[in-house]
N, C-alpha and C. Protein backbone atom coordinates (compact mmCIF):
# COMPACT_ATOMS: atom_id res chain seq x y z
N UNK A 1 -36.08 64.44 24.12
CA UNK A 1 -35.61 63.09 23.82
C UNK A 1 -34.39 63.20 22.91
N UNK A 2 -33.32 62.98 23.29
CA UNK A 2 -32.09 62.25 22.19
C UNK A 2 -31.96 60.83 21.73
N UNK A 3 -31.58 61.19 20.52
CA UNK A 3 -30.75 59.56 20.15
C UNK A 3 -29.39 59.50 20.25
N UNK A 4 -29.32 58.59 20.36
CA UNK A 4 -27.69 58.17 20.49
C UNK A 4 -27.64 57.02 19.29
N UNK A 5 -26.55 57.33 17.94
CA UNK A 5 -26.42 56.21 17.21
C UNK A 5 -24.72 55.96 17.37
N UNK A 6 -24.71 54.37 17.14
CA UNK A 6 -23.43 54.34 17.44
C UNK A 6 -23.20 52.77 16.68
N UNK A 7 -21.77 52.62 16.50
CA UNK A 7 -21.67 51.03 15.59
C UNK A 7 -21.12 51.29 14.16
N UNK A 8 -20.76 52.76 13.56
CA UNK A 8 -20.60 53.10 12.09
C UNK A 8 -18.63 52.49 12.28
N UNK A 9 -18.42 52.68 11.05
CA UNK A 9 -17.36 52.07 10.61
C UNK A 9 -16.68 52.25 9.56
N UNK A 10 -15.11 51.37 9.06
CA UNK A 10 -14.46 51.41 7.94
C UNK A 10 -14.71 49.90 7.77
N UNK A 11 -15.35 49.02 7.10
CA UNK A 11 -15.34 47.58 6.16
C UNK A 11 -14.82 47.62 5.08
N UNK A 12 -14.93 46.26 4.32
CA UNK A 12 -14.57 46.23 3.32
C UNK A 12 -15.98 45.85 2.78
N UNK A 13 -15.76 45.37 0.61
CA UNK A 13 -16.94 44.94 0.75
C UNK A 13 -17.38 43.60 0.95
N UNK A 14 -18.44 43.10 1.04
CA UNK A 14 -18.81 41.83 1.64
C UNK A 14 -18.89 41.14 3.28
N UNK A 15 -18.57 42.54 3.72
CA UNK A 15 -18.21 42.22 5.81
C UNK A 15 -19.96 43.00 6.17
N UNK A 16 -19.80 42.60 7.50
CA UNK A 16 -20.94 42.92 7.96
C UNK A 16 -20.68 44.22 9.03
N UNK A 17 -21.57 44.73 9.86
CA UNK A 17 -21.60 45.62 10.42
C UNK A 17 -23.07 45.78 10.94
N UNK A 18 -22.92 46.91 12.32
CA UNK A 18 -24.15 46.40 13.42
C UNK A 18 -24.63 47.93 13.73
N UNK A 19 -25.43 48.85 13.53
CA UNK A 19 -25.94 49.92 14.36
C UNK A 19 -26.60 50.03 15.33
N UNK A 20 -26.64 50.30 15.95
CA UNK A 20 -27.69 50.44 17.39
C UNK A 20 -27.88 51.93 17.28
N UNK A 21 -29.23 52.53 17.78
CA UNK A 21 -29.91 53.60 18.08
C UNK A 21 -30.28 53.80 19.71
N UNK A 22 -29.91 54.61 20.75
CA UNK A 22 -30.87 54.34 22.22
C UNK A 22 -31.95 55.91 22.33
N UNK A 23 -32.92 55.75 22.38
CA UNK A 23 -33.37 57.40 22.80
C UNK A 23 -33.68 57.45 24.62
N UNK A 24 -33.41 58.19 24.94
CA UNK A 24 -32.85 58.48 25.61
C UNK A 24 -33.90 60.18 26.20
N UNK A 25 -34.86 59.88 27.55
CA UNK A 25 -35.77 61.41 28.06
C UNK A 25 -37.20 60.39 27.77
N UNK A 26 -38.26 61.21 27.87
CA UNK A 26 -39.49 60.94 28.39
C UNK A 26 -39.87 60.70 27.32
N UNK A 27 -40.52 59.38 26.72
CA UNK A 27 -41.05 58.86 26.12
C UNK A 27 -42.45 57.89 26.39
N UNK A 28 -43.91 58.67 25.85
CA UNK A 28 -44.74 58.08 26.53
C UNK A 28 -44.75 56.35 25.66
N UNK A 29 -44.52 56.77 24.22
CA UNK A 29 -44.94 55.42 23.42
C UNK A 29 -44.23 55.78 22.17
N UNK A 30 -43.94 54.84 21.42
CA UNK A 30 -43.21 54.67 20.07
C UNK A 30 -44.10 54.35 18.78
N UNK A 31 -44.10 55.44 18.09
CA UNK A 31 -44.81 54.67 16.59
C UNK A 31 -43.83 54.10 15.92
N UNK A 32 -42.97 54.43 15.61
CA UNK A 32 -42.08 53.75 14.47
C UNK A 32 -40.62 54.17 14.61
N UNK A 33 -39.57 53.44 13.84
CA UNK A 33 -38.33 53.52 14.47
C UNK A 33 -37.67 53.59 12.82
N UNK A 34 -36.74 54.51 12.86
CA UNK A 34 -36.33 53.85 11.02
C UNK A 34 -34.69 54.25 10.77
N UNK A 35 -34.04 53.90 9.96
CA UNK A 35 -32.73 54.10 9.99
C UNK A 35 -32.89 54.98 8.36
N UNK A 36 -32.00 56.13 8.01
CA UNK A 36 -32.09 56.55 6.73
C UNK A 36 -30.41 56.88 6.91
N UNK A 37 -30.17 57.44 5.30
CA UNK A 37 -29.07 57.23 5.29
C UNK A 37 -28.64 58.46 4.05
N UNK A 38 -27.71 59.08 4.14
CA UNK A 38 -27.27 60.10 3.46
C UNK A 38 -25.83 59.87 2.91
N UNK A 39 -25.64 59.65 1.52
CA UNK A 39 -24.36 59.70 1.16
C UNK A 39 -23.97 61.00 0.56
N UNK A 40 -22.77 61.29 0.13
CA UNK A 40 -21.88 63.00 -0.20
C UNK A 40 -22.96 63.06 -1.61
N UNK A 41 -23.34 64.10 -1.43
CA UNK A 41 -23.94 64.81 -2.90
C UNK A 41 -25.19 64.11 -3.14
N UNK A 42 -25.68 63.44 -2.07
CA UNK A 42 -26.98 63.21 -2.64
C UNK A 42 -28.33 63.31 -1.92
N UNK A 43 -29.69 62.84 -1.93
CA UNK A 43 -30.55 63.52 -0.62
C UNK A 43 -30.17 62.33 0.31
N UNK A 44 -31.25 62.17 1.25
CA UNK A 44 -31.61 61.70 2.65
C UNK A 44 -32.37 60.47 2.05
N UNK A 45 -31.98 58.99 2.32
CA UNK A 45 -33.24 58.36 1.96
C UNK A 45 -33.55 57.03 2.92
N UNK A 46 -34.78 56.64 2.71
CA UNK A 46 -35.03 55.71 4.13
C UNK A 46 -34.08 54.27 3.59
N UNK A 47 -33.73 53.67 4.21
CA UNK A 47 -33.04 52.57 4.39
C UNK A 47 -34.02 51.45 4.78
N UNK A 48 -35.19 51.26 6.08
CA UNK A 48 -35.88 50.25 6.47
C UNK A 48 -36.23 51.10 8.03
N UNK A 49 -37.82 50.61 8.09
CA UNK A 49 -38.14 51.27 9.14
C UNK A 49 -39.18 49.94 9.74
N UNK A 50 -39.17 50.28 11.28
CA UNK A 50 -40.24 49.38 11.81
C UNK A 50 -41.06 50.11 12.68
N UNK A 51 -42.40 49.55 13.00
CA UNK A 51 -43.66 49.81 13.33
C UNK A 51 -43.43 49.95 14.92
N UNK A 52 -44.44 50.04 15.84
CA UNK A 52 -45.44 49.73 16.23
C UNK A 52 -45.65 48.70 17.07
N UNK A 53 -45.87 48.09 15.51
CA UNK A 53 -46.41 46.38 16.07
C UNK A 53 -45.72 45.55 15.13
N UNK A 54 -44.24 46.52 15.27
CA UNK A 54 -43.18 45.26 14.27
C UNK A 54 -43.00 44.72 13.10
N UNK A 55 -43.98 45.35 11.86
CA UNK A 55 -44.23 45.18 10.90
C UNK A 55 -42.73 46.37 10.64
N UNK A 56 -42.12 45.87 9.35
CA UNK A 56 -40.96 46.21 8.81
C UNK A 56 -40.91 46.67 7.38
N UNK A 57 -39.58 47.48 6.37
CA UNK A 57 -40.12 47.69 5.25
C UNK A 57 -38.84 48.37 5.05
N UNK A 58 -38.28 47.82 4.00
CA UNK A 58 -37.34 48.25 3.34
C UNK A 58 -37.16 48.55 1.95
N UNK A 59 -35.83 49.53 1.56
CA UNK A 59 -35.43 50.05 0.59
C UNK A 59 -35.24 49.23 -0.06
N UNK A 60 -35.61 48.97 -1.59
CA UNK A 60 -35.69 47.62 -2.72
C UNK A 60 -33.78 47.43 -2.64
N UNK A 61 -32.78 48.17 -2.63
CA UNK A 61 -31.33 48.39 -2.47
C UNK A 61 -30.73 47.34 -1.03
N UNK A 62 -31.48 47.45 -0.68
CA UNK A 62 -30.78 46.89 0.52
C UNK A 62 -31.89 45.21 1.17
N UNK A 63 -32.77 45.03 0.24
CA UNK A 63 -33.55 43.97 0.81
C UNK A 63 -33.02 42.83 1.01
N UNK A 64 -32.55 41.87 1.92
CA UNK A 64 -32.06 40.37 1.70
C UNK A 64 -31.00 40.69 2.15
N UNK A 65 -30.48 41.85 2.28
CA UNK A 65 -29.23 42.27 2.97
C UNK A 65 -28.95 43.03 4.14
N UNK A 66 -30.01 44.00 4.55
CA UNK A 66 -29.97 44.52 6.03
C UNK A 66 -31.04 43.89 6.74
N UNK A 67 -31.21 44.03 7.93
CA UNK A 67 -32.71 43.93 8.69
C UNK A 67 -32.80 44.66 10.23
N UNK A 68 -33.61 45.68 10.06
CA UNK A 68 -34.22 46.11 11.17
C UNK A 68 -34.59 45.26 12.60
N UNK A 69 -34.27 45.88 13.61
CA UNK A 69 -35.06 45.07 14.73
C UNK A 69 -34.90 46.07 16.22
N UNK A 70 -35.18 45.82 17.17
CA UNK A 70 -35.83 46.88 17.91
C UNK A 70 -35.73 45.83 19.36
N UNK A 71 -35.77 47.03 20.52
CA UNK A 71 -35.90 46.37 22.12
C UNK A 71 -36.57 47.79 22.76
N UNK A 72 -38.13 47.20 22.33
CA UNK A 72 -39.12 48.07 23.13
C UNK A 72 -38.71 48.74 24.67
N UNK A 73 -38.12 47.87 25.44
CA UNK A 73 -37.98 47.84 26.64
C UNK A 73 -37.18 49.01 26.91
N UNK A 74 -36.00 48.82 25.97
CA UNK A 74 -34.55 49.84 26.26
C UNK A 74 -34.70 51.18 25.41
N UNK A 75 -35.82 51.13 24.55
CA UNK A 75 -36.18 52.40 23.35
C UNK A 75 -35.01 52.33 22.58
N UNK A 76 -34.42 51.07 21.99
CA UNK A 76 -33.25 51.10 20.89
C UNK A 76 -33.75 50.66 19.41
N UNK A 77 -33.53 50.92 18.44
CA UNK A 77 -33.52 50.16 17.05
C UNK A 77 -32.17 50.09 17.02
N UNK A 78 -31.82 48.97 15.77
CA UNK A 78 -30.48 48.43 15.53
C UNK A 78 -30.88 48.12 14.06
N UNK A 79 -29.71 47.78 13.44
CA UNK A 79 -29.77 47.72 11.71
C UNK A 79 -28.63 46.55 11.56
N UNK A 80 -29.20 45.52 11.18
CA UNK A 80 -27.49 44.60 10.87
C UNK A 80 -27.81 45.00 9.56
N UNK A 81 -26.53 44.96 9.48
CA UNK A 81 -26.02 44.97 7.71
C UNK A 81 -25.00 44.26 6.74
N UNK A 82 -25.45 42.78 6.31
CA UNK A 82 -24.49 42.09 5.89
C UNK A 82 -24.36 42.40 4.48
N UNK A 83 -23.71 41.82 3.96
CA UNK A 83 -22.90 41.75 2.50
C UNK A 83 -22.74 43.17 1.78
N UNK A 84 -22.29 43.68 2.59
CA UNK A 84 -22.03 45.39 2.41
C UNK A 84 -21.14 45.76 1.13
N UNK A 85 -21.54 46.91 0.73
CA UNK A 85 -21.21 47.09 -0.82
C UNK A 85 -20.57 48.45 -0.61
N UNK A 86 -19.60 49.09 -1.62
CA UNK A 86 -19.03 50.38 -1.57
C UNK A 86 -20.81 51.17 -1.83
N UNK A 87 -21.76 51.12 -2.16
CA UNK A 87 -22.50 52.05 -2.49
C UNK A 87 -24.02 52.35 -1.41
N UNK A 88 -23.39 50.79 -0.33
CA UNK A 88 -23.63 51.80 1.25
C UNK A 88 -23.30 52.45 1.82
N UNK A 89 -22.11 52.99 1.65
CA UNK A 89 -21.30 54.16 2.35
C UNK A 89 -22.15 55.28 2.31
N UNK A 90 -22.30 55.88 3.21
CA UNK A 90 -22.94 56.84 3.89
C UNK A 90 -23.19 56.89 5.09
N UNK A 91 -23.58 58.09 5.81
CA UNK A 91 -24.22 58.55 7.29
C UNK A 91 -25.43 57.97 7.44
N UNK A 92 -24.89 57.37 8.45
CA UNK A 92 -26.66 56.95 8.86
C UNK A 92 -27.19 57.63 9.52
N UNK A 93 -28.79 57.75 10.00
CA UNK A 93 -29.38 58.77 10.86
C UNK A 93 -30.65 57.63 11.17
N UNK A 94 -30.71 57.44 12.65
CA UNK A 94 -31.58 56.91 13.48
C UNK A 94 -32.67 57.97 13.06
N UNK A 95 -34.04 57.36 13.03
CA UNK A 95 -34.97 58.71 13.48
C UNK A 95 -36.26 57.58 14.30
N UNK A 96 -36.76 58.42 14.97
CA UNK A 96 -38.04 57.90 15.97
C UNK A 96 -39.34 58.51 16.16
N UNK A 97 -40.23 58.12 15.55
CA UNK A 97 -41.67 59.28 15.60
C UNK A 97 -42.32 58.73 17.59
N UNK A 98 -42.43 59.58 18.12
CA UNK A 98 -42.99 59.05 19.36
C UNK A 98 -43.64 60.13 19.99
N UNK A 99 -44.67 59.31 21.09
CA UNK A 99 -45.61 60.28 21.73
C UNK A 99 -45.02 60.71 22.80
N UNK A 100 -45.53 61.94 23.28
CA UNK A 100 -45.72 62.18 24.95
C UNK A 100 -47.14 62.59 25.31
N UNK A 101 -47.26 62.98 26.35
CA UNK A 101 -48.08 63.39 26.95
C UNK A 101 -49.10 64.84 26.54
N UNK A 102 -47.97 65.06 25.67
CA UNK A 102 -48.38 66.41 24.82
C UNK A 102 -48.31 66.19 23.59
N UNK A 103 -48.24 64.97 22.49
CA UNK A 103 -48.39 64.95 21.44
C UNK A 103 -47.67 63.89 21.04
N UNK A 104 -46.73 64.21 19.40
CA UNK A 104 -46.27 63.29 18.36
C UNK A 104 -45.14 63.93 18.34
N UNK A 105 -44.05 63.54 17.98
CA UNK A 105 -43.33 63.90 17.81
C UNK A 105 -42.00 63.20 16.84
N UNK A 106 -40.75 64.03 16.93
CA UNK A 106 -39.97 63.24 15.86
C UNK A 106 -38.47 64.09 16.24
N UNK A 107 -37.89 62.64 16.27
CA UNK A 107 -36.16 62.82 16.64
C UNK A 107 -35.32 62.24 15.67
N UNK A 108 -34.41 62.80 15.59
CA UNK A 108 -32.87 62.44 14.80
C UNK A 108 -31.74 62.43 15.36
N UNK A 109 -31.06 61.34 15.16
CA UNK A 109 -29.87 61.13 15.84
C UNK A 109 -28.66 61.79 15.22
N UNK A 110 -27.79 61.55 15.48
CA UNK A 110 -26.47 62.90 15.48
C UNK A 110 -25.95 62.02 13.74
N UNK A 111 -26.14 60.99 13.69
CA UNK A 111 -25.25 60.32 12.47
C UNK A 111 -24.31 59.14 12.35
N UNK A 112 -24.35 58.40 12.25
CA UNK A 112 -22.74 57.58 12.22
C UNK A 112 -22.22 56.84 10.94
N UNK A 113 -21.47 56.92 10.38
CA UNK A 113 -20.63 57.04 9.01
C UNK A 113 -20.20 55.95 8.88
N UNK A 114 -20.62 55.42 7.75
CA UNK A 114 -20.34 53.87 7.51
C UNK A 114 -19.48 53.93 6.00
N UNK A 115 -18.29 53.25 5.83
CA UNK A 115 -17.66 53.48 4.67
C UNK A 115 -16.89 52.17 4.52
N UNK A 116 -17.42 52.01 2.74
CA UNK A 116 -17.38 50.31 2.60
C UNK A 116 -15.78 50.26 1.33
N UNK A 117 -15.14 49.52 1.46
CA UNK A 117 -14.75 49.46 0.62
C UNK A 117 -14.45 48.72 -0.21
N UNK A 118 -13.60 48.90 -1.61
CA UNK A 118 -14.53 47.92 -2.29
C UNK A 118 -13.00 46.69 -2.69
């Protein structure tokens, strides 16, 4: 299974911006879908992830301001992200825990670079 993330950008601050995730190969079922995000010099951290059964959950940093959402059908998550701040800048990374036929598993997407300015 691959992801494909795509939608990263140059904004300013206060503009919005849209990610989409597609995975992409044999997927029996989806547990959860989540966007994390890596800026220069620092770790990996979750941004907002969704379920399942659509239940959602975000980083206290970004609450009231991004929101998760998902199209079971097409195996995509997406991330809007309004009122964007220089101290979202960073790589984003799709990730997807999902089953097959042989188990659980877990994918990461290649990245896409979001840089806000201020």
């Amino acid at each position: 299974v691959q992801l494909q993330a795509s939608g990263g950008g140059l904004v300013q601050a206060g503009e919005s911006l849209s990610l989409s995730c597609a995975a992409s190969g044999s997927i029996f079922s989806i547990n959860g879908m989540g966007w994390y995000r890596q800026a220069p010099g620092k770790q990996r951290e979750l941004v907002a992830v969704i379920t399942s059964v659509g239940s959602t959950n975000y980083a206290d940093s970004v609450k009231g301001r991004f929101s998760i959402s998902r199209d079971v059908a097409k195996n995509t998550v997406y991330l809007q992200m309004n009122s964007l701040k220089p101290e979202d800048t960073a790589t984003y990374y799709c990730n997807f825990q999902w089953n097959s036929r042989w188990g659980t598993h877990e994918s990461w997407g290649q990245g896409t670079l979001v840089t806000v300015s201020s």
